[in-house]
C-alpha atoms as a PDB file:
ATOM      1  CA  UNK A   1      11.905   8.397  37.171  1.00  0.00           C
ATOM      2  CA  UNK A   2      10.319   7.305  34.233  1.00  0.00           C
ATOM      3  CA  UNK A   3      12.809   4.923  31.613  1.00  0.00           C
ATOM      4  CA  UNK A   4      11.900   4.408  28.280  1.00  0.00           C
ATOM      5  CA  UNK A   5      12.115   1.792  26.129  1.00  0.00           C
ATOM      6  CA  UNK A   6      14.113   2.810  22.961  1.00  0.00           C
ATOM      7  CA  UNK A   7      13.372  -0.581  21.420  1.00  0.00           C
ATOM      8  CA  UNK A   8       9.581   0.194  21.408  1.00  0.00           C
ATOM      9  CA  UNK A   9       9.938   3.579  19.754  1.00  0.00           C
ATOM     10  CA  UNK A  10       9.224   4.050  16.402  1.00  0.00           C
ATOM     11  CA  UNK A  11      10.768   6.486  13.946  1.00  0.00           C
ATOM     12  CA  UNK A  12       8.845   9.844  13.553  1.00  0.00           C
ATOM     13  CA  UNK A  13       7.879   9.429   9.817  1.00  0.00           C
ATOM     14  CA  UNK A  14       6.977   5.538  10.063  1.00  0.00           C
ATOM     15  CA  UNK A  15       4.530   7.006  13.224  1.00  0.00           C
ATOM     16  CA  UNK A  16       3.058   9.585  11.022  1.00  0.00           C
ATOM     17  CA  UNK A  17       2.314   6.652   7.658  1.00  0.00           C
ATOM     18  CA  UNK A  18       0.915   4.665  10.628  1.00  0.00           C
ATOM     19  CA  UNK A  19      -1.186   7.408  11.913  1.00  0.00           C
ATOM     20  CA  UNK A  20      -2.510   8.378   8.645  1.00  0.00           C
ATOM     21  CA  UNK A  21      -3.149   4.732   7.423  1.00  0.00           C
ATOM     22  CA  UNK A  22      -5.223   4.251  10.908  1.00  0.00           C
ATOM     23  CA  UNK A  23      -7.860   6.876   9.854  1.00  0.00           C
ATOM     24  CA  UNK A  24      -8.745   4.999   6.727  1.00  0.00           C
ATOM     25  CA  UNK A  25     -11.581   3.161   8.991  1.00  0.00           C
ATOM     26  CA  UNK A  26     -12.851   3.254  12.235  1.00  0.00           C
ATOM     27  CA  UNK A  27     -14.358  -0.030  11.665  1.00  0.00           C
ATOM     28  CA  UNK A  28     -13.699  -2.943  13.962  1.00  0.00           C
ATOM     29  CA  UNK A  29     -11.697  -5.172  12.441  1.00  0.00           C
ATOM     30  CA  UNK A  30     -13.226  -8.151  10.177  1.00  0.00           C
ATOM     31  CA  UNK A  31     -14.011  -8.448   6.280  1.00  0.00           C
ATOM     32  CA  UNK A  32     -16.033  -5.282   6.372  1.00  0.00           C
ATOM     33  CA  UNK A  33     -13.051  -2.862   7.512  1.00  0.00           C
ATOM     34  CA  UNK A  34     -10.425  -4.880   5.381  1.00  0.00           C
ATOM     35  CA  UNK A  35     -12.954  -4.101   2.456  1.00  0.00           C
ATOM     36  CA  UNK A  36     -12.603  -0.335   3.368  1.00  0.00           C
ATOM     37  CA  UNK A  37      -9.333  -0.321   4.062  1.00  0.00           C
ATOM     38  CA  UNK A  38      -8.441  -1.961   0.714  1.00  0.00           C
ATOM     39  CA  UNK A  39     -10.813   0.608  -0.773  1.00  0.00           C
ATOM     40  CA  UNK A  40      -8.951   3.794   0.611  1.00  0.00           C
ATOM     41  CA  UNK A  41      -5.447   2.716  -0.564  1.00  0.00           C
ATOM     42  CA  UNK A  42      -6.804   2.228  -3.969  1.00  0.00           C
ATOM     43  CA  UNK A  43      -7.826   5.288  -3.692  1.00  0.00           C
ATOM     44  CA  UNK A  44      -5.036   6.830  -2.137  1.00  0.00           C
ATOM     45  CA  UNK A  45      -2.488   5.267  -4.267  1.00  0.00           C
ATOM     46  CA  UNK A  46      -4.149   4.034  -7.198  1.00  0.00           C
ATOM     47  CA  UNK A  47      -4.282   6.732  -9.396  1.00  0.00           C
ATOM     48  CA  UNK A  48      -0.535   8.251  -8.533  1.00  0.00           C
ATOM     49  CA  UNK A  49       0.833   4.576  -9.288  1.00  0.00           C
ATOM     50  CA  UNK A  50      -0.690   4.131 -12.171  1.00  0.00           C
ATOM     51  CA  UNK A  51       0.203   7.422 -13.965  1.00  0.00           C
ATOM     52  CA  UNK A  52       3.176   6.803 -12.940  1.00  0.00           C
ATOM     53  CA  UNK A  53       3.844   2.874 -14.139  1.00  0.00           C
ATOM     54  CA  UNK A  54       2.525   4.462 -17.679  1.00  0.00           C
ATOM     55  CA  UNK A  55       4.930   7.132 -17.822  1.00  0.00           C
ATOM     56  CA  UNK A  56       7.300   4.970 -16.838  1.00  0.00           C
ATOM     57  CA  UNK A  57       6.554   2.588 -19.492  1.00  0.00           C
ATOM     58  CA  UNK A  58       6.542   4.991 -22.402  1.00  0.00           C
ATOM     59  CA  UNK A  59       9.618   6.975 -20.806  1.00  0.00           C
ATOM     60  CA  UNK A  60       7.977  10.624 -20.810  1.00  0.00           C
ATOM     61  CA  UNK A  61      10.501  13.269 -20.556  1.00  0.00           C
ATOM     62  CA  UNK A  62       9.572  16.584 -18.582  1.00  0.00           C
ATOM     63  CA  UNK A  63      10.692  19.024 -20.425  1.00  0.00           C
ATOM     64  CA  UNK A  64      12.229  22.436 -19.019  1.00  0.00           C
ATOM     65  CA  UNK A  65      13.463  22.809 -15.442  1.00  0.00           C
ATOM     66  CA  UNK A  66      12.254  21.772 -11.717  1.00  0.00           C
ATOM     67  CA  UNK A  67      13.833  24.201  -9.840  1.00  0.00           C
ATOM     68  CA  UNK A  68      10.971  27.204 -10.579  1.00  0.00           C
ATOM     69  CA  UNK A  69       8.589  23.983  -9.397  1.00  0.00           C
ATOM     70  CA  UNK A  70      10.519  23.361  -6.074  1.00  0.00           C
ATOM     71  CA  UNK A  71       9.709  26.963  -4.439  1.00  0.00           C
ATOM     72  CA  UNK A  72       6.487  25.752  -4.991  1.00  0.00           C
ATOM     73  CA  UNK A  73       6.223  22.697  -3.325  1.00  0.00           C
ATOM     74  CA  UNK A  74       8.229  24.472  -0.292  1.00  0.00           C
ATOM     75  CA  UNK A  75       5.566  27.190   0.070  1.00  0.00           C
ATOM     76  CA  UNK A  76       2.729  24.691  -0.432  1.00  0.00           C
ATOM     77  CA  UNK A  77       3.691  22.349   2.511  1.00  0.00           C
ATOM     78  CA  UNK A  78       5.008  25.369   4.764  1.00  0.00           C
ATOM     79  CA  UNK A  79       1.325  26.191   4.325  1.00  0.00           C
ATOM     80  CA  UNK A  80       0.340  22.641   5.381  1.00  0.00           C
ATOM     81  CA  UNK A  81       2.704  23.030   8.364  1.00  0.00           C
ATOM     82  CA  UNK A  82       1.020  26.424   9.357  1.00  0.00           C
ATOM     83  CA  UNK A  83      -2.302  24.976   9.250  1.00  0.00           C
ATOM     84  CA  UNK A  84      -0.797  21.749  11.311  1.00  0.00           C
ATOM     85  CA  UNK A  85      -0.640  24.502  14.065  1.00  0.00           C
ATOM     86  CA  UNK A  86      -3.749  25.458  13.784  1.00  0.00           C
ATOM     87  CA  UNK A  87      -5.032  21.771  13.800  1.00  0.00           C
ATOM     88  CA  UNK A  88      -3.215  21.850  17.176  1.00  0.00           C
ATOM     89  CA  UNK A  89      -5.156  24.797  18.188  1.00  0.00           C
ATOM     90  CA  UNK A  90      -8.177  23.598  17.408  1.00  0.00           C
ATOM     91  CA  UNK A  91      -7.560  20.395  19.417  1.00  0.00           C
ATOM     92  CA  UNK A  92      -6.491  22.640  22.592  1.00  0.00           C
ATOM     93  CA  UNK A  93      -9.504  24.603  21.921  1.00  0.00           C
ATOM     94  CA  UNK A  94     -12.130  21.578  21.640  1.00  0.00           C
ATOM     95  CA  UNK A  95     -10.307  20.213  24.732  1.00  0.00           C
ATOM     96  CA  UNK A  96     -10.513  22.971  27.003  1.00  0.00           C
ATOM     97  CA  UNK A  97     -13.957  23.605  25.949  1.00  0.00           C
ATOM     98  CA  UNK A  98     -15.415  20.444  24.773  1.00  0.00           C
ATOM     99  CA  UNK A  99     -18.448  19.842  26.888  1.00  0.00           C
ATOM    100  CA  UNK A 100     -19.840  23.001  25.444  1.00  0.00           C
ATOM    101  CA  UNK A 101     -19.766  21.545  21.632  1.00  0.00           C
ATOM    102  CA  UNK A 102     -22.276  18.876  22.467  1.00  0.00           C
ATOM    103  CA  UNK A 103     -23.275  17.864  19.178  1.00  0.00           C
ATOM    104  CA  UNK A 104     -20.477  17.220  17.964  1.00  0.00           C
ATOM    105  CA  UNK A 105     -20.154  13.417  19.174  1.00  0.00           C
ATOM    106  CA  UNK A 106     -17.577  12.651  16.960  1.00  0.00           C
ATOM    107  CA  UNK A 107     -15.543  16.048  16.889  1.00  0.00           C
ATOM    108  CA  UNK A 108     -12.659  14.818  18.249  1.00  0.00           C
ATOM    109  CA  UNK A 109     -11.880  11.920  16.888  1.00  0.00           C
ATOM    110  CA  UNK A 110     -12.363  13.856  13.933  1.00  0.00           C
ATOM    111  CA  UNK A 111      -9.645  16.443  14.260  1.00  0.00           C
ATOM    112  CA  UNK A 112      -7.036  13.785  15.801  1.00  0.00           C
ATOM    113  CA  UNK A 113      -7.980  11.964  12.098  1.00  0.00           C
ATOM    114  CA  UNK A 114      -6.913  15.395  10.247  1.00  0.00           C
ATOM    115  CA  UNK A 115      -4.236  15.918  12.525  1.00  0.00           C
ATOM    116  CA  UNK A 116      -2.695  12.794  11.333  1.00  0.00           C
ATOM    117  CA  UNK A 117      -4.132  13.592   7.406  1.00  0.00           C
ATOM    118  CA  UNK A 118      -2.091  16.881   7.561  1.00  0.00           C
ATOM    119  CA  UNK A 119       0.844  15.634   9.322  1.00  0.00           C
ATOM    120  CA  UNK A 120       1.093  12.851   6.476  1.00  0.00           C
ATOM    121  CA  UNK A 121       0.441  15.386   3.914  1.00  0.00           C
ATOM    122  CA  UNK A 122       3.783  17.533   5.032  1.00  0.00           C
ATOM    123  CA  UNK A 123       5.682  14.787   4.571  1.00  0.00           C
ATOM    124  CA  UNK A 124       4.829  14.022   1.505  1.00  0.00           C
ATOM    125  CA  UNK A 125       5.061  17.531   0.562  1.00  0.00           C
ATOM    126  CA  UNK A 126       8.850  17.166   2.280  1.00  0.00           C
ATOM    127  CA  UNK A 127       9.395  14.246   0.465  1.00  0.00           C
ATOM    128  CA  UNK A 128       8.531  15.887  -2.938  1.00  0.00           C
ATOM    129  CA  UNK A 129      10.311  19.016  -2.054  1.00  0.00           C
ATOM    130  CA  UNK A 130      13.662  17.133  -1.171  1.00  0.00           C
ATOM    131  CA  UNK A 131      13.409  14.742  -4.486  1.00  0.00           C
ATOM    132  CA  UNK A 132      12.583  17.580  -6.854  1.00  0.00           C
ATOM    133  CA  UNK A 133      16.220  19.363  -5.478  1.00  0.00           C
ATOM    134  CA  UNK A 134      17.589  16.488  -5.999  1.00  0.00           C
ATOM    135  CA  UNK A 135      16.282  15.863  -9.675  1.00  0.00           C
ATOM    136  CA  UNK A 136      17.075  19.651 -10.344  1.00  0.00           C
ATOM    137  CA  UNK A 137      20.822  19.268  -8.930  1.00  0.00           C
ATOM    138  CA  UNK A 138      21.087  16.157 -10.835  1.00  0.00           C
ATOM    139  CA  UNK A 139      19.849  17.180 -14.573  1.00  0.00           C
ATOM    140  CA  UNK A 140      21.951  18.263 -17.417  1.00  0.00           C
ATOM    141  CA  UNK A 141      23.261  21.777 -18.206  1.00  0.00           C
ATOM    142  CA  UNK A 142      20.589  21.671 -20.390  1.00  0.00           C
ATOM    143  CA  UNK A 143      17.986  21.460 -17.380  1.00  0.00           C
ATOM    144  CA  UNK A 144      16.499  18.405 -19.273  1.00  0.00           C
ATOM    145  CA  UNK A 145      15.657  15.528 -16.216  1.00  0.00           C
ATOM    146  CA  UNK A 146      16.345  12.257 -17.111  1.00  0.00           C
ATOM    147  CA  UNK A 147      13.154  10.394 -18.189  1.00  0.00           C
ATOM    148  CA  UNK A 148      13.757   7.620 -14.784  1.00  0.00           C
ATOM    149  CA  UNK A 149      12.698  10.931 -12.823  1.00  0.00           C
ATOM    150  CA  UNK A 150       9.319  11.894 -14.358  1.00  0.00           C
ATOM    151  CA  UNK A 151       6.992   8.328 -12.442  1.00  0.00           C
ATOM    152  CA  UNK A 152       8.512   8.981  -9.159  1.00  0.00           C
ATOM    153  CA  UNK A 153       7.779  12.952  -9.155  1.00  0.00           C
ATOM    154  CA  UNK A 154       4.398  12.677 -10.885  1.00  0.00           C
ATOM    155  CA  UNK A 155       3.365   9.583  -8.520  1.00  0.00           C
ATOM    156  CA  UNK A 156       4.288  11.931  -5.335  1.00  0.00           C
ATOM    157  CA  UNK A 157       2.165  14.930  -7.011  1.00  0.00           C
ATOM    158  CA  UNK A 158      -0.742  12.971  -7.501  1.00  0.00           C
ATOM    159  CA  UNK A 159      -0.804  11.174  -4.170  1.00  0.00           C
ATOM    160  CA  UNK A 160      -0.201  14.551  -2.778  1.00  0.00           C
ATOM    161  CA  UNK A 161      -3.833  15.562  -4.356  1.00  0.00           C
ATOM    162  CA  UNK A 162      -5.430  12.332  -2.962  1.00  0.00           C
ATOM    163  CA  UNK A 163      -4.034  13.392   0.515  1.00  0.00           C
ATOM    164  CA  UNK A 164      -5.127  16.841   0.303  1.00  0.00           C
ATOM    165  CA  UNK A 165      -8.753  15.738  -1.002  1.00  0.00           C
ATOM    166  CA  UNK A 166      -8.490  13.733   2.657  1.00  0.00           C
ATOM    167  CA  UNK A 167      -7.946  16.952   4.568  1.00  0.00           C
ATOM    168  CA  UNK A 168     -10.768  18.439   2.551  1.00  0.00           C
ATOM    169  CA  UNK A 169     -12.876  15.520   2.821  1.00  0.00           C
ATOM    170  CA  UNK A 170     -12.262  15.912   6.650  1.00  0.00           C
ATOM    171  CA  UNK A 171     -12.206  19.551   7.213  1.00  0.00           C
ATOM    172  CA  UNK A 172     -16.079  19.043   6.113  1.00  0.00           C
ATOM    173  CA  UNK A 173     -16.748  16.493   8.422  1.00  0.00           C
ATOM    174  CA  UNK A 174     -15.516  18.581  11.277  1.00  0.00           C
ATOM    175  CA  UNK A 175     -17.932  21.341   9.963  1.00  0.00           C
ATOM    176  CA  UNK A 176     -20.468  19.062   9.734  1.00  0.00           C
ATOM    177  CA  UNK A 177     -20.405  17.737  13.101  1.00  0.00           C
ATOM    178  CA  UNK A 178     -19.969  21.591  14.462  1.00  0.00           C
ATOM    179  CA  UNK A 179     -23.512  22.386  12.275  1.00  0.00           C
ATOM    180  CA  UNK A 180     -25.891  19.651  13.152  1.00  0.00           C
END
């Protein structure tokens, strides 16, 4: 009978910010892969923050409605989700058959990295989803959002482009590794 510890569990979406944070580098640790790391979060959530402190400064309005913009952002990451499956497929496929892919040295460490890319990227995309209901339930009967909602749903749109330029990024390297 196997017992677990509760106290060591972590919560599922603090596992999946971990998980995605942890591809960044696959650098030991030392200056090199703090460099990196640094880097990647820049990158990551430079951009989104900083659109986001300037609209925030100069209190930009979005004008007209969210709700037409929230079926969106539901079918967008129930399309991530899908293709989360097939991620998982993919890893049951390169499992079973691994020793016949062998090239591809780095394969599936690979996948496991856009496994946790993807998985990051639907919670975002949940996260996004759930605050632009919220922002629609919450605006006038003029549908015109408050100007305090316009940083945080532009900083979670943009960051949601830097994570999907990650999947792409390494979708490619999987290819790549399949090719040589």
């Amino acid at each position: 009978m196997v017992i677990m510890n509760h106290s060591v569990r972590r919560f599922g979406p603090v596992v999946i910010v971990s998980e995605h944070i942890d591809t960044w580098s696959t650098l030991p640790p030392g200056n090199e892969r703090q460099r990196l790391m640094r880097a990647t979060a820049g990158w990551q959530y430079g951009p989104a923050l900083l659109a986001a402190v300037a609209l925030l400064v100069w209190h930009v309005e979005l004008v007209g409605g969210v709700s037409a913009i929230v079926s969106g952002v539901a079918v967008f990451t129930a399309l991530l989700f899908g293709l989360l499956a097939l991620v998982f497929n993919m890893a049951v496929t390169i499992r079973k058959d691994g020793d016949a892919i062998g090239t591809a040295h780095d394969l599936k460490a690979t996948v496991a990295d856009l496994r946790a890319n993807i998985s990051y990227g639907v919670l975002v995309g949940f996260i996004l989803a759930i605050s632009l209901v919220v922002a629609s339930v919450t605006a006038d009967p003029t549908r015109q959002l408050h100007w305090s909602w316009t940083p945080w749903l532009s900083f979670l749109f943009i960051h949601m482009i830097a994570v999907l330029f990650t999947i792409l990024r390494r979708f490619r390297t999987a290819f790549n590794y399949l090719m040589r």
